[in-house]
PDB file of N, CA and C in Angstrom:
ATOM      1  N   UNK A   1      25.087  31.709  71.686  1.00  0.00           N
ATOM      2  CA  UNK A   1      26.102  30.974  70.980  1.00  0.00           C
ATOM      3  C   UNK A   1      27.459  31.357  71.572  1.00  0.00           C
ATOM      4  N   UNK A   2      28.703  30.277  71.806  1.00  0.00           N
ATOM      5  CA  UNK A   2      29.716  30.488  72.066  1.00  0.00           C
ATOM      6  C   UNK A   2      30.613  30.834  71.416  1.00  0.00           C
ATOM      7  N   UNK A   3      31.582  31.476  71.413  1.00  0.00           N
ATOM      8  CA  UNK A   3      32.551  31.859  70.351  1.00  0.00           C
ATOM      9  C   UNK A   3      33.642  31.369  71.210  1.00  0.00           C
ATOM     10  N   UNK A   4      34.012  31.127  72.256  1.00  0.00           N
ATOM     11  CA  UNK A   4      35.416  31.429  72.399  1.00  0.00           C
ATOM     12  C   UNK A   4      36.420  30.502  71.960  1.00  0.00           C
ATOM     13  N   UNK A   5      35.845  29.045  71.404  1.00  0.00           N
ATOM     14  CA  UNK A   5      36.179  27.936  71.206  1.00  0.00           C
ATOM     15  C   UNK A   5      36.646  28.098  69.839  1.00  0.00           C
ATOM     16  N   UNK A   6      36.135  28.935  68.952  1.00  0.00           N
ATOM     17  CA  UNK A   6      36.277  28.779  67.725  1.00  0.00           C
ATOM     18  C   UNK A   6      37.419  29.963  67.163  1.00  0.00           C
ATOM     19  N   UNK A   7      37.802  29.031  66.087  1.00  0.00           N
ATOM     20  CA  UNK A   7      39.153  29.808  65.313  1.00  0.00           C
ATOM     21  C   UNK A   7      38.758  30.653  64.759  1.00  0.00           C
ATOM     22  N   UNK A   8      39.740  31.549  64.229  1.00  0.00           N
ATOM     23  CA  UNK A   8      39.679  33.094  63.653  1.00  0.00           C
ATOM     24  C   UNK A   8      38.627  32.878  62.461  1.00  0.00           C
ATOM     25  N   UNK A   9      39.004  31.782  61.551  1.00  0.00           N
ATOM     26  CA  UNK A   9      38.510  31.341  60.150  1.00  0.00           C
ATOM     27  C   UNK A   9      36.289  30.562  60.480  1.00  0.00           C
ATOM     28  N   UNK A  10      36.977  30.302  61.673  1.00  0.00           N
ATOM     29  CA  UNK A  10      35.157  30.052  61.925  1.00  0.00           C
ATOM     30  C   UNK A  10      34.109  31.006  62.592  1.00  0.00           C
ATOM     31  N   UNK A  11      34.920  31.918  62.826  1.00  0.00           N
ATOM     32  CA  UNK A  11      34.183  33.128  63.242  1.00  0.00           C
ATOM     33  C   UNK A  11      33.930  34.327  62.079  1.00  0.00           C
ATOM     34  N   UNK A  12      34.861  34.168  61.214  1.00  0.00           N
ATOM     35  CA  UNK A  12      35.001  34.613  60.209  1.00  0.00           C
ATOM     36  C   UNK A  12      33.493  34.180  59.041  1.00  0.00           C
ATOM     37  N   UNK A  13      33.359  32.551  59.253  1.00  0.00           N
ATOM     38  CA  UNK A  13      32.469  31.879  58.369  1.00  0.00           C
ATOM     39  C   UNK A  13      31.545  32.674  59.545  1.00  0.00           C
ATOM     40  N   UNK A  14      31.077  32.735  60.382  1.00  0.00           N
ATOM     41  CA  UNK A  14      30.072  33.327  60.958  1.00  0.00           C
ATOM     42  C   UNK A  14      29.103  34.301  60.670  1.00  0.00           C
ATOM     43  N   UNK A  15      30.206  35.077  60.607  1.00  0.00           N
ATOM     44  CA  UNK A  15      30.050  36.536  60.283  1.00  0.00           C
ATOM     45  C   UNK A  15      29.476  36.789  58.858  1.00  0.00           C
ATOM     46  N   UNK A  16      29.974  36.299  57.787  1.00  0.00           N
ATOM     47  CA  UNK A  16      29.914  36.050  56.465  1.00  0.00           C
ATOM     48  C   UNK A  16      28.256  35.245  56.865  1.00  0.00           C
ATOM     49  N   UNK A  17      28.113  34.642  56.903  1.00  0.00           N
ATOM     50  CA  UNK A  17      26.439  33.959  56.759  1.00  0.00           C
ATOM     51  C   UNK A  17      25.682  34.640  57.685  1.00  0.00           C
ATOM     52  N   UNK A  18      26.256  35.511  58.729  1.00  0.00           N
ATOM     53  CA  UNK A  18      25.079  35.791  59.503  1.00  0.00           C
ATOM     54  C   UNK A  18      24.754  37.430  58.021  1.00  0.00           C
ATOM     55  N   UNK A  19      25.654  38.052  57.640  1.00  0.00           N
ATOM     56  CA  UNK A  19      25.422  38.851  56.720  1.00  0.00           C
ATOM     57  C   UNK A  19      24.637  38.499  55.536  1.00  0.00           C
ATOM     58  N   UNK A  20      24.805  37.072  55.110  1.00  0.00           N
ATOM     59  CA  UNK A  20      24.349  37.006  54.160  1.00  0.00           C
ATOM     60  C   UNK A  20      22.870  36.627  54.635  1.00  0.00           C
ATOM     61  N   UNK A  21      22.838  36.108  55.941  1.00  0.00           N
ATOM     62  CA  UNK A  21      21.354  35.539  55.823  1.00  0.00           C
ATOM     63  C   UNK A  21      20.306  36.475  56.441  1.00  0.00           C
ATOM     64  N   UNK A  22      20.951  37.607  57.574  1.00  0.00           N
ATOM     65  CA  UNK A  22      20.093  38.347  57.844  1.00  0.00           C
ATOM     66  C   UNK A  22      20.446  39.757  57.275  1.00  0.00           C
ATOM     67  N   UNK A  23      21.166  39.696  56.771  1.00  0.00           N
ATOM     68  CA  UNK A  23      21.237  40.860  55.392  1.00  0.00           C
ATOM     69  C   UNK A  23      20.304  40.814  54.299  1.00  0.00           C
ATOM     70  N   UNK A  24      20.705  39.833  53.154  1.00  0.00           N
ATOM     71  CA  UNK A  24      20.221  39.873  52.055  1.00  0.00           C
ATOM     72  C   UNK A  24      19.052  39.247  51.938  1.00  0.00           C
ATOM     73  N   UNK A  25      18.638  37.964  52.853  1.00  0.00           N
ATOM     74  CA  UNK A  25      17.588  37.615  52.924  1.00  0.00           C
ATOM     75  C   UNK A  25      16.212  38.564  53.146  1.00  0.00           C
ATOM     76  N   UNK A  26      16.786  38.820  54.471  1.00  0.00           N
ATOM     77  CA  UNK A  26      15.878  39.976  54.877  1.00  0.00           C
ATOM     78  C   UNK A  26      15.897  41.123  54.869  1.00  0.00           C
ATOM     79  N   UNK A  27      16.755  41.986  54.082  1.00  0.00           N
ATOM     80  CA  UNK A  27      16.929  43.130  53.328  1.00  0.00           C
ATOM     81  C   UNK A  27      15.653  42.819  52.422  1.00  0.00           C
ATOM     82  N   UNK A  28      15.998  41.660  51.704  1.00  0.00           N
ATOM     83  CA  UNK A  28      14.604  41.634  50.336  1.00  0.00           C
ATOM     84  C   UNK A  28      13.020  41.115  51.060  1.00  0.00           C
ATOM     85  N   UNK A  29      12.940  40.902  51.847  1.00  0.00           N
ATOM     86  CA  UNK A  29      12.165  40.179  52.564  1.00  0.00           C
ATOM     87  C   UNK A  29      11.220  41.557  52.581  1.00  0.00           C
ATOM     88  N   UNK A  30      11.687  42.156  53.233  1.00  0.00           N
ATOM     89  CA  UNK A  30      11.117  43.373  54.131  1.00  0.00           C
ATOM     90  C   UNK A  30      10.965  44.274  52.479  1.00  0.00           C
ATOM     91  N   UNK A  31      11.607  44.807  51.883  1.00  0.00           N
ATOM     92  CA  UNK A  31      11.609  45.264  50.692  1.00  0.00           C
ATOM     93  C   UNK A  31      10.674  44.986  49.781  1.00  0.00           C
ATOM     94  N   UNK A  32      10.366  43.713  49.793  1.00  0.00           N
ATOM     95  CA  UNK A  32       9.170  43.454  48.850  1.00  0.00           C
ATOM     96  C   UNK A  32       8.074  43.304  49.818  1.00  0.00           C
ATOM     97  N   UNK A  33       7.918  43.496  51.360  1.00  0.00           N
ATOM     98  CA  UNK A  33       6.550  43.872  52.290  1.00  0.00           C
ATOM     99  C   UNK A  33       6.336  45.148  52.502  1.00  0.00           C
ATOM    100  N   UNK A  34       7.059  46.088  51.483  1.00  0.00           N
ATOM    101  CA  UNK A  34       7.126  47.466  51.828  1.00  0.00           C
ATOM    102  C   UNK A  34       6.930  48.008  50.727  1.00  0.00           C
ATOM    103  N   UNK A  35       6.833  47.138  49.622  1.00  0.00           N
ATOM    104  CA  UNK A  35       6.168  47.615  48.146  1.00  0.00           C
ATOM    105  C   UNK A  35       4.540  46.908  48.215  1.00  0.00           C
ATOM    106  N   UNK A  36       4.781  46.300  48.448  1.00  0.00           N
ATOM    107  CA  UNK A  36       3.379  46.045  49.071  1.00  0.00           C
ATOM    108  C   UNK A  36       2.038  46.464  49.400  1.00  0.00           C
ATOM    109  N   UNK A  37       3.188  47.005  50.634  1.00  0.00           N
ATOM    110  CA  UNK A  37       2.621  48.183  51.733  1.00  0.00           C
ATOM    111  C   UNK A  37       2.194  49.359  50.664  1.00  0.00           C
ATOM    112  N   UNK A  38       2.805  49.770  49.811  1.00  0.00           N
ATOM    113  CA  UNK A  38       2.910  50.532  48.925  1.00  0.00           C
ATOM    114  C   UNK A  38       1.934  50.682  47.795  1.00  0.00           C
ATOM    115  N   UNK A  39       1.879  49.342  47.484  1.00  0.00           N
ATOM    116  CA  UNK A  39       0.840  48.941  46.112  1.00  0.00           C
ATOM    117  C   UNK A  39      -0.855  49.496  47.407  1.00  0.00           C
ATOM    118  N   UNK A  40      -0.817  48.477  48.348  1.00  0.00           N
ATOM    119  CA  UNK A  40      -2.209  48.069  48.966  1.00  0.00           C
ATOM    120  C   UNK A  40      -2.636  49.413  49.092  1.00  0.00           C
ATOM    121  N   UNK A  41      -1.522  50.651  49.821  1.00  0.00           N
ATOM    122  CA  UNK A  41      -2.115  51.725  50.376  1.00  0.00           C
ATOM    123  C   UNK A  41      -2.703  52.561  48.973  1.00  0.00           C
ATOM    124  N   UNK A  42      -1.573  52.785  48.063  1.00  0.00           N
ATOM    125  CA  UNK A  42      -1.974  54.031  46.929  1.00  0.00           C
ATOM    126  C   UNK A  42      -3.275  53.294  45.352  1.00  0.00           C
ATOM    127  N   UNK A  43      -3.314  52.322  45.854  1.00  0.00           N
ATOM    128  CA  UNK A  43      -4.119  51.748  44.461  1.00  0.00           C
ATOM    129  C   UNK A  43      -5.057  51.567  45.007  1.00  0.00           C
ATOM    130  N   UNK A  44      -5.906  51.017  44.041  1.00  0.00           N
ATOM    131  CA  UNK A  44      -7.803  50.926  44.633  1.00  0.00           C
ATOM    132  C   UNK A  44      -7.740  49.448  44.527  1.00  0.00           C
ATOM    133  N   UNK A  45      -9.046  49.012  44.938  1.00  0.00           N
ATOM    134  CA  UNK A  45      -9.371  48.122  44.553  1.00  0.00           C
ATOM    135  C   UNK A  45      -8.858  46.373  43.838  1.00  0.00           C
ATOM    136  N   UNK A  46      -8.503  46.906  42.783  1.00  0.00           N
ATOM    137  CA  UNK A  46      -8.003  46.409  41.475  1.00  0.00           C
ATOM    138  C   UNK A  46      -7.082  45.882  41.845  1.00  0.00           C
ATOM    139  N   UNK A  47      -6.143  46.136  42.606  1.00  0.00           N
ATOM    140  CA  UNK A  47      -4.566  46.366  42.328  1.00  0.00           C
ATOM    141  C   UNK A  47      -4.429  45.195  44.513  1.00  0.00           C
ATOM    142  N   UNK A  48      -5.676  44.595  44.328  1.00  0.00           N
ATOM    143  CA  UNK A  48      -5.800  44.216  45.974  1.00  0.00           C
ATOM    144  C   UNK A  48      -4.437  42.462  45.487  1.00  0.00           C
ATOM    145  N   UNK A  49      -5.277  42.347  44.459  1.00  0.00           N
ATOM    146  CA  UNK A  49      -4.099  40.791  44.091  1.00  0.00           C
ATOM    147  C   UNK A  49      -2.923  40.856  43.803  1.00  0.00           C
ATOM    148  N   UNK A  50      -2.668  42.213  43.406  1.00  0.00           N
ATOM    149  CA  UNK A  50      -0.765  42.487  43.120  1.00  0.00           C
ATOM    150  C   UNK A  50      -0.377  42.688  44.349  1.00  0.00           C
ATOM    151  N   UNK A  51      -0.760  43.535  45.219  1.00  0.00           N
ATOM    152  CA  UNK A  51      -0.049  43.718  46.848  1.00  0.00           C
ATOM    153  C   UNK A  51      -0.315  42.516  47.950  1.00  0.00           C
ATOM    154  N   UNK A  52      -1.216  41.317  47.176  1.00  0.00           N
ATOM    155  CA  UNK A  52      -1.450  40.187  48.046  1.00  0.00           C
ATOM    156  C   UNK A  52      -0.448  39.181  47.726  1.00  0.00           C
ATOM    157  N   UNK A  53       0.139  39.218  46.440  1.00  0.00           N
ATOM    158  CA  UNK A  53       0.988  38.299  45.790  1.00  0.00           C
ATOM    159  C   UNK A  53       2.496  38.761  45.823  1.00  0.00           C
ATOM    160  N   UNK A  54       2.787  40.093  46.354  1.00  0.00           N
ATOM    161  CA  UNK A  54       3.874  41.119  46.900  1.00  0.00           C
ATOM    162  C   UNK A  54       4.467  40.611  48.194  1.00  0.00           C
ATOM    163  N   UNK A  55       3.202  40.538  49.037  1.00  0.00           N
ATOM    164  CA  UNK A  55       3.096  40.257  50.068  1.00  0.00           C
ATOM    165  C   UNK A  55       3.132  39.223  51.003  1.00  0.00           C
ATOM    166  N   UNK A  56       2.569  37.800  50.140  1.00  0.00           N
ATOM    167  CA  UNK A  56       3.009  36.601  50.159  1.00  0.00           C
ATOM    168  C   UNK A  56       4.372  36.016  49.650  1.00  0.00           C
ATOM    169  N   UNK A  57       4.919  36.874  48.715  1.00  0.00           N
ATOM    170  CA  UNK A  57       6.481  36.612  48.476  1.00  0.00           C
ATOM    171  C   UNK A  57       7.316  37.230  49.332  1.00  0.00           C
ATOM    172  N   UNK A  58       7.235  37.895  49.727  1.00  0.00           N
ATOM    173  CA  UNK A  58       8.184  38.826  50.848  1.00  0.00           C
ATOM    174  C   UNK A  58       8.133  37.933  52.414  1.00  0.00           C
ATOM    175  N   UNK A  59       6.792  37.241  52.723  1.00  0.00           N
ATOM    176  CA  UNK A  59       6.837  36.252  53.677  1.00  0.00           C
ATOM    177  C   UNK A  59       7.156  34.969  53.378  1.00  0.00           C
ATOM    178  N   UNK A  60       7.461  34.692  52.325  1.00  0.00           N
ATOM    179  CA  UNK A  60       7.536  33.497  52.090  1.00  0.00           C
ATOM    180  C   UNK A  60       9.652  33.739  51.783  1.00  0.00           C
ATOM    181  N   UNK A  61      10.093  34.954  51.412  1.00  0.00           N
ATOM    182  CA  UNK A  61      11.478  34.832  51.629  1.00  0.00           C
ATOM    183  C   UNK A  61      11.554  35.130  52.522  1.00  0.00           C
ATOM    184  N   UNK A  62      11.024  35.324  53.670  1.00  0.00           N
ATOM    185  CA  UNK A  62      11.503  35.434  55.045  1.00  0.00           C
ATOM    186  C   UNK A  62      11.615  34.354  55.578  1.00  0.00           C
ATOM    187  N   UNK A  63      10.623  33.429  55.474  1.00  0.00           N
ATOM    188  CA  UNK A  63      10.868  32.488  56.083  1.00  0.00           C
ATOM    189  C   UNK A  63      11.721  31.084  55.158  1.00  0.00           C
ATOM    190  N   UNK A  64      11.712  31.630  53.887  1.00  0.00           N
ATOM    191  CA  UNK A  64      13.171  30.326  53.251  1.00  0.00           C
ATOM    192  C   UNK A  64      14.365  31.199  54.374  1.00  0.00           C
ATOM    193  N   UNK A  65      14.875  32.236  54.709  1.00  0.00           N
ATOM    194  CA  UNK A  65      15.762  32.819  54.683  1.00  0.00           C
ATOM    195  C   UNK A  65      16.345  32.236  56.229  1.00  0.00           C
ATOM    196  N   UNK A  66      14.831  32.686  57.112  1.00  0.00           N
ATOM    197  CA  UNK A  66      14.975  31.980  58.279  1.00  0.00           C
ATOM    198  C   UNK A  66      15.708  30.660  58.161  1.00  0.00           C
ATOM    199  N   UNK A  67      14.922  29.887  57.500  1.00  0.00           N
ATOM    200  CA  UNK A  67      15.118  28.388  57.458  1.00  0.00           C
ATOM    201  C   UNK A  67      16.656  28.222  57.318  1.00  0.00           C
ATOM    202  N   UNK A  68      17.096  28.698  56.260  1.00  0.00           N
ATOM    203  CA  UNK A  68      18.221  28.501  55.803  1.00  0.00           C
ATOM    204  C   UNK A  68      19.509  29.551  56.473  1.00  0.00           C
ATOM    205  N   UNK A  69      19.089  30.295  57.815  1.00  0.00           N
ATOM    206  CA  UNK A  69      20.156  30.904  58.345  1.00  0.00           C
ATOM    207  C   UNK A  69      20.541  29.847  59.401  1.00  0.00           C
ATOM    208  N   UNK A  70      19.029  29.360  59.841  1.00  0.00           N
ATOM    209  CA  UNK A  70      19.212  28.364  60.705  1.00  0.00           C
ATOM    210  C   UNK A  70      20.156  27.045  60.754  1.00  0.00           C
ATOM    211  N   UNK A  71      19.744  26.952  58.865  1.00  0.00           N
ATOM    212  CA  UNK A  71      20.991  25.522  58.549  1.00  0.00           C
ATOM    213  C   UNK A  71      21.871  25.706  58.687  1.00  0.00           C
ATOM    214  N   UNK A  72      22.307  27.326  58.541  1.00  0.00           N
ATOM    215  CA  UNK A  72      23.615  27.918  58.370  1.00  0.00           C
ATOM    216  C   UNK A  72      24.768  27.586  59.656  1.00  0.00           C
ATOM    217  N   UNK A  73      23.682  27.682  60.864  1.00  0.00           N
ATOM    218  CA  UNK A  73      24.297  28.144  62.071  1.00  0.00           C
ATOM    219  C   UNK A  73      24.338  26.205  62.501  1.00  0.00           C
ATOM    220  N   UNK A  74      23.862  25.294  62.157  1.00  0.00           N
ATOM    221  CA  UNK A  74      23.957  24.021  62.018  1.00  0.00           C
ATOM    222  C   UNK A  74      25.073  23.779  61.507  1.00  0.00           C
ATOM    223  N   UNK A  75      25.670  23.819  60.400  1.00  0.00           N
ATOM    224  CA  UNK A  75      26.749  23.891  59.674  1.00  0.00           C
ATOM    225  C   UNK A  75      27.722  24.241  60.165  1.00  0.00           C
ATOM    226  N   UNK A  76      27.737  25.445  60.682  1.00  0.00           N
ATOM    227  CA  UNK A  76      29.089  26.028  61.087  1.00  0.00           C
ATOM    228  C   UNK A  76      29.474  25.250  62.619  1.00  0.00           C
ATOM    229  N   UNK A  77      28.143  24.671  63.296  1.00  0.00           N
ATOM    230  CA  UNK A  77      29.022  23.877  64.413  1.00  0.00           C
ATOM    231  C   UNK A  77      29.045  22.360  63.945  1.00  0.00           C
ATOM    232  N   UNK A  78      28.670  21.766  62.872  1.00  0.00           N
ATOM    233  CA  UNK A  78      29.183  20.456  63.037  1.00  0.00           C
ATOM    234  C   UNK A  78      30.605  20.192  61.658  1.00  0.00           C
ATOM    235  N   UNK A  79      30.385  21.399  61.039  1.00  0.00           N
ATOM    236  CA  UNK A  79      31.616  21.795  60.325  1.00  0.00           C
ATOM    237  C   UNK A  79      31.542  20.641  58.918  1.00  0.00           C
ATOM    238  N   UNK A  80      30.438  20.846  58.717  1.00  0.00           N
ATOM    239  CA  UNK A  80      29.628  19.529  57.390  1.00  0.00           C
ATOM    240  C   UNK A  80      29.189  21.002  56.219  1.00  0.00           C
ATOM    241  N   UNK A  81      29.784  21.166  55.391  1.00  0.00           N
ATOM    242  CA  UNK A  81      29.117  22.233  54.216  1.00  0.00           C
ATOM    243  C   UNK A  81      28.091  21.707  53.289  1.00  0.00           C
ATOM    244  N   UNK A  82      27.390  22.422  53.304  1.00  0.00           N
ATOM    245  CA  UNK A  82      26.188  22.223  52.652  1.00  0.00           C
ATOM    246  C   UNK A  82      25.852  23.371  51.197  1.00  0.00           C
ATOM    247  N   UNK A  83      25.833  23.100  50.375  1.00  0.00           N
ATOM    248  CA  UNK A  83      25.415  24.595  49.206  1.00  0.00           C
ATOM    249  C   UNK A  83      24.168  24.594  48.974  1.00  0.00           C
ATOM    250  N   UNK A  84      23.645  25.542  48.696  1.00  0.00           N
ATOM    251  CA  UNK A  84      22.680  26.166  48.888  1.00  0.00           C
ATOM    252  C   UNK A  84      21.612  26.253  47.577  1.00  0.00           C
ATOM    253  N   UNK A  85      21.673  25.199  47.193  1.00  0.00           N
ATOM    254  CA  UNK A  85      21.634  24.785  45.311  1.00  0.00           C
ATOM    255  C   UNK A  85      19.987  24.572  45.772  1.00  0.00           C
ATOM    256  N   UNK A  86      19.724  23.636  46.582  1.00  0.00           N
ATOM    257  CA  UNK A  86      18.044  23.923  46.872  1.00  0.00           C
ATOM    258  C   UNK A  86      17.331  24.995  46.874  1.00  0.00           C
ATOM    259  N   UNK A  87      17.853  26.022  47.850  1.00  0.00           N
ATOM    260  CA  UNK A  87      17.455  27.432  48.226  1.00  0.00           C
ATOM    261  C   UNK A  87      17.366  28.139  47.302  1.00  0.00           C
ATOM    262  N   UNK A  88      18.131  27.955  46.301  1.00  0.00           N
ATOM    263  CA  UNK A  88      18.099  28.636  45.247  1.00  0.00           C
ATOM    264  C   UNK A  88      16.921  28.102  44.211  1.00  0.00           C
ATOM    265  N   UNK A  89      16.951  27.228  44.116  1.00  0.00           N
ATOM    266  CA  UNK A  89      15.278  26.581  43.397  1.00  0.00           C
ATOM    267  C   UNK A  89      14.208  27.162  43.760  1.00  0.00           C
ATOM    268  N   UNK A  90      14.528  26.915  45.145  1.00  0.00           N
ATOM    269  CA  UNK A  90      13.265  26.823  46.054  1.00  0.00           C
ATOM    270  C   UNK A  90      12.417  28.649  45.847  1.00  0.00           C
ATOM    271  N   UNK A  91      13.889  29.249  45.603  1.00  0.00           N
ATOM    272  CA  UNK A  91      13.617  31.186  45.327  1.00  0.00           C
ATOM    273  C   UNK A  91      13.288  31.499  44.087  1.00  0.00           C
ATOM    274  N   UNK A  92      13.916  29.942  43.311  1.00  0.00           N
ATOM    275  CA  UNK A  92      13.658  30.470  41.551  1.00  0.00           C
ATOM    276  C   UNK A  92      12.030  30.053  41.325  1.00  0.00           C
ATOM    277  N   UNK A  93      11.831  29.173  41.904  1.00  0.00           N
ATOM    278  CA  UNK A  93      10.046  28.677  41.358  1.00  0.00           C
ATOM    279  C   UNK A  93       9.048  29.204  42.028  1.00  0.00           C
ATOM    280  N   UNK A  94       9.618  29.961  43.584  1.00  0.00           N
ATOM    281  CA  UNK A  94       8.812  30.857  43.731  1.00  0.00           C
ATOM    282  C   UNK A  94       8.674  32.310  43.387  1.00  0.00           C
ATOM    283  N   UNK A  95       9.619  32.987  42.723  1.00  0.00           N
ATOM    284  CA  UNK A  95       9.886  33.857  42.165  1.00  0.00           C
ATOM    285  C   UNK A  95       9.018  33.883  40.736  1.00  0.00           C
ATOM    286  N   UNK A  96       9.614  32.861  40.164  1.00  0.00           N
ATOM    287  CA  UNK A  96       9.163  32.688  39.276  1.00  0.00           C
ATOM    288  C   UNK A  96       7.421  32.442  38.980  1.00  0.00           C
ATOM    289  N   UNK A  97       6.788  31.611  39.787  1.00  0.00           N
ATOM    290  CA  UNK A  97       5.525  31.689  40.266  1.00  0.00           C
ATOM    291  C   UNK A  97       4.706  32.982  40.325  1.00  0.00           C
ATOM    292  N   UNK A  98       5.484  33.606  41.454  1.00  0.00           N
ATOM    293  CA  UNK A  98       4.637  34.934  41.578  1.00  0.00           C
ATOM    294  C   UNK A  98       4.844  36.366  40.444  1.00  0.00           C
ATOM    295  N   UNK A  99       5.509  36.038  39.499  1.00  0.00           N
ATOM    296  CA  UNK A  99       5.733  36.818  38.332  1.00  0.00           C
ATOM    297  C   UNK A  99       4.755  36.466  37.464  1.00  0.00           C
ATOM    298  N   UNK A 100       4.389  35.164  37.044  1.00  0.00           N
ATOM    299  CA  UNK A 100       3.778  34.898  36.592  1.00  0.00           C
ATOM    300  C   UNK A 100       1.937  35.220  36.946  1.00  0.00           C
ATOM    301  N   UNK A 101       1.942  34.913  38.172  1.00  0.00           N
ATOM    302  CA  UNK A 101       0.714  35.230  39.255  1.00  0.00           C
ATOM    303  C   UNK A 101       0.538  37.272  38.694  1.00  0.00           C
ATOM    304  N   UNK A 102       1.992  37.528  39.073  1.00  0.00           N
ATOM    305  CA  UNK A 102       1.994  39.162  39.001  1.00  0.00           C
ATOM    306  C   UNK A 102       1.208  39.505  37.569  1.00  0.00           C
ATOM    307  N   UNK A 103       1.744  38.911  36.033  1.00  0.00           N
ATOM    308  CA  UNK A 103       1.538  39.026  34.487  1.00  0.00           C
ATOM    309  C   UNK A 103       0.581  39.046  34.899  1.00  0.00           C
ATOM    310  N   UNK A 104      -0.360  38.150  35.093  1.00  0.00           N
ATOM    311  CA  UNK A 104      -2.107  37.424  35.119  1.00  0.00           C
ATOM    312  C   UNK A 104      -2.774  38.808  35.570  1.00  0.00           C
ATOM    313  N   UNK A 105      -2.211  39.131  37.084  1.00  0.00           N
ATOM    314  CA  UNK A 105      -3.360  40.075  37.802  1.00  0.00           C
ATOM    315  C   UNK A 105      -3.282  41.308  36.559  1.00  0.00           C
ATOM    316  N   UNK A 106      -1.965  41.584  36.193  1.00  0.00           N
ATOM    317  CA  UNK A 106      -2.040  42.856  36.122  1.00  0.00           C
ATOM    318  C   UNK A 106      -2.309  42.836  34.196  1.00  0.00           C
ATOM    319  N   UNK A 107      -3.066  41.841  33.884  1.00  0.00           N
ATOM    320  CA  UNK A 107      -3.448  41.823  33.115  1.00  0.00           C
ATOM    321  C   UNK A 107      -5.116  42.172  32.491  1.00  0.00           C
ATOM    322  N   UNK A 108      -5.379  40.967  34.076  1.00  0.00           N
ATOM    323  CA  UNK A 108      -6.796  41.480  34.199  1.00  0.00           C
ATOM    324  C   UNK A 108      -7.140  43.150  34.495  1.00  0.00           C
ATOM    325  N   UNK A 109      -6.276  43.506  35.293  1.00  0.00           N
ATOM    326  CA  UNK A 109      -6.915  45.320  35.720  1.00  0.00           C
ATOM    327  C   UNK A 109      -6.878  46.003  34.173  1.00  0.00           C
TER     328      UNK A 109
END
C-alpha cells in the first residue's frame, strides 16, 4: 500500500482501523482459540463440545474481522464510509448463538 499520496488525516484513519481491526479483532480471535486450547487440553471427554464451540467462535471472529479489515482498507481508498452496524449483528447472533450452544453443552455434562 502507498502512503505518500495521502494526507495526515488519512493516514491517521489508517492507523486507527488497522488497530482496530488487527488489534481487537484479533486480540479476541486468538483469545477465545486459546481458551479453547485450554478447555480441550485440561477437561476430559465431556467438556469436547465446549472447546469445539470456543473454537469455532474464535475462527469465525477471525475471519468477520478479516473480512471487515479488508472493507476497511476499501474505504479508506475510495473515501465512501461505511459503519459497521452489520458487523456488529453479524458478532451479536453469533455470539449470541454460541452462548446459547455453550448453556446446552454445559448443561448436559
Amino acid at each position: 500500500m502507498n502512503f505518500s499520496g495521502l494526507s495526515n488525516d488519512d493516514k491517521l484513519d489508517i492507523r486507527a482501523a488497522q488497530r482496530t481491526f488487527q488489534g481487537a479483532y484479533y486480540r479476541t480471535a486468538l483469545g477465545q482459540l486459546g481458551f479453547a486450547l485450554v478447555v480441550l487440553k485440561l477437561f476430559n471427554y465431556d467438556f469436547l463440545a465446549v472447546g469445539s464451540t470456543f473454537t469455532a467462535q474464535g475462527c469465525l471472529i477471525l475471519l468477520i474481522g478479516h473480512l471487515r479489515s479488508r472493507r476497511a482498507d476499501e474505504m479508506i481508498h475510495s473515501h465512501d464510509f461505511e459503519t459497521s452496524g452489520n458487523t456488529v449483528m453479524m458478532l451479536f447472533v453469533l455470539n449470541l448463538t454460541c452462548y446459547v450452544t455453550l448453556v446446552y453443552h454445559l448443561l448436559r455434562v
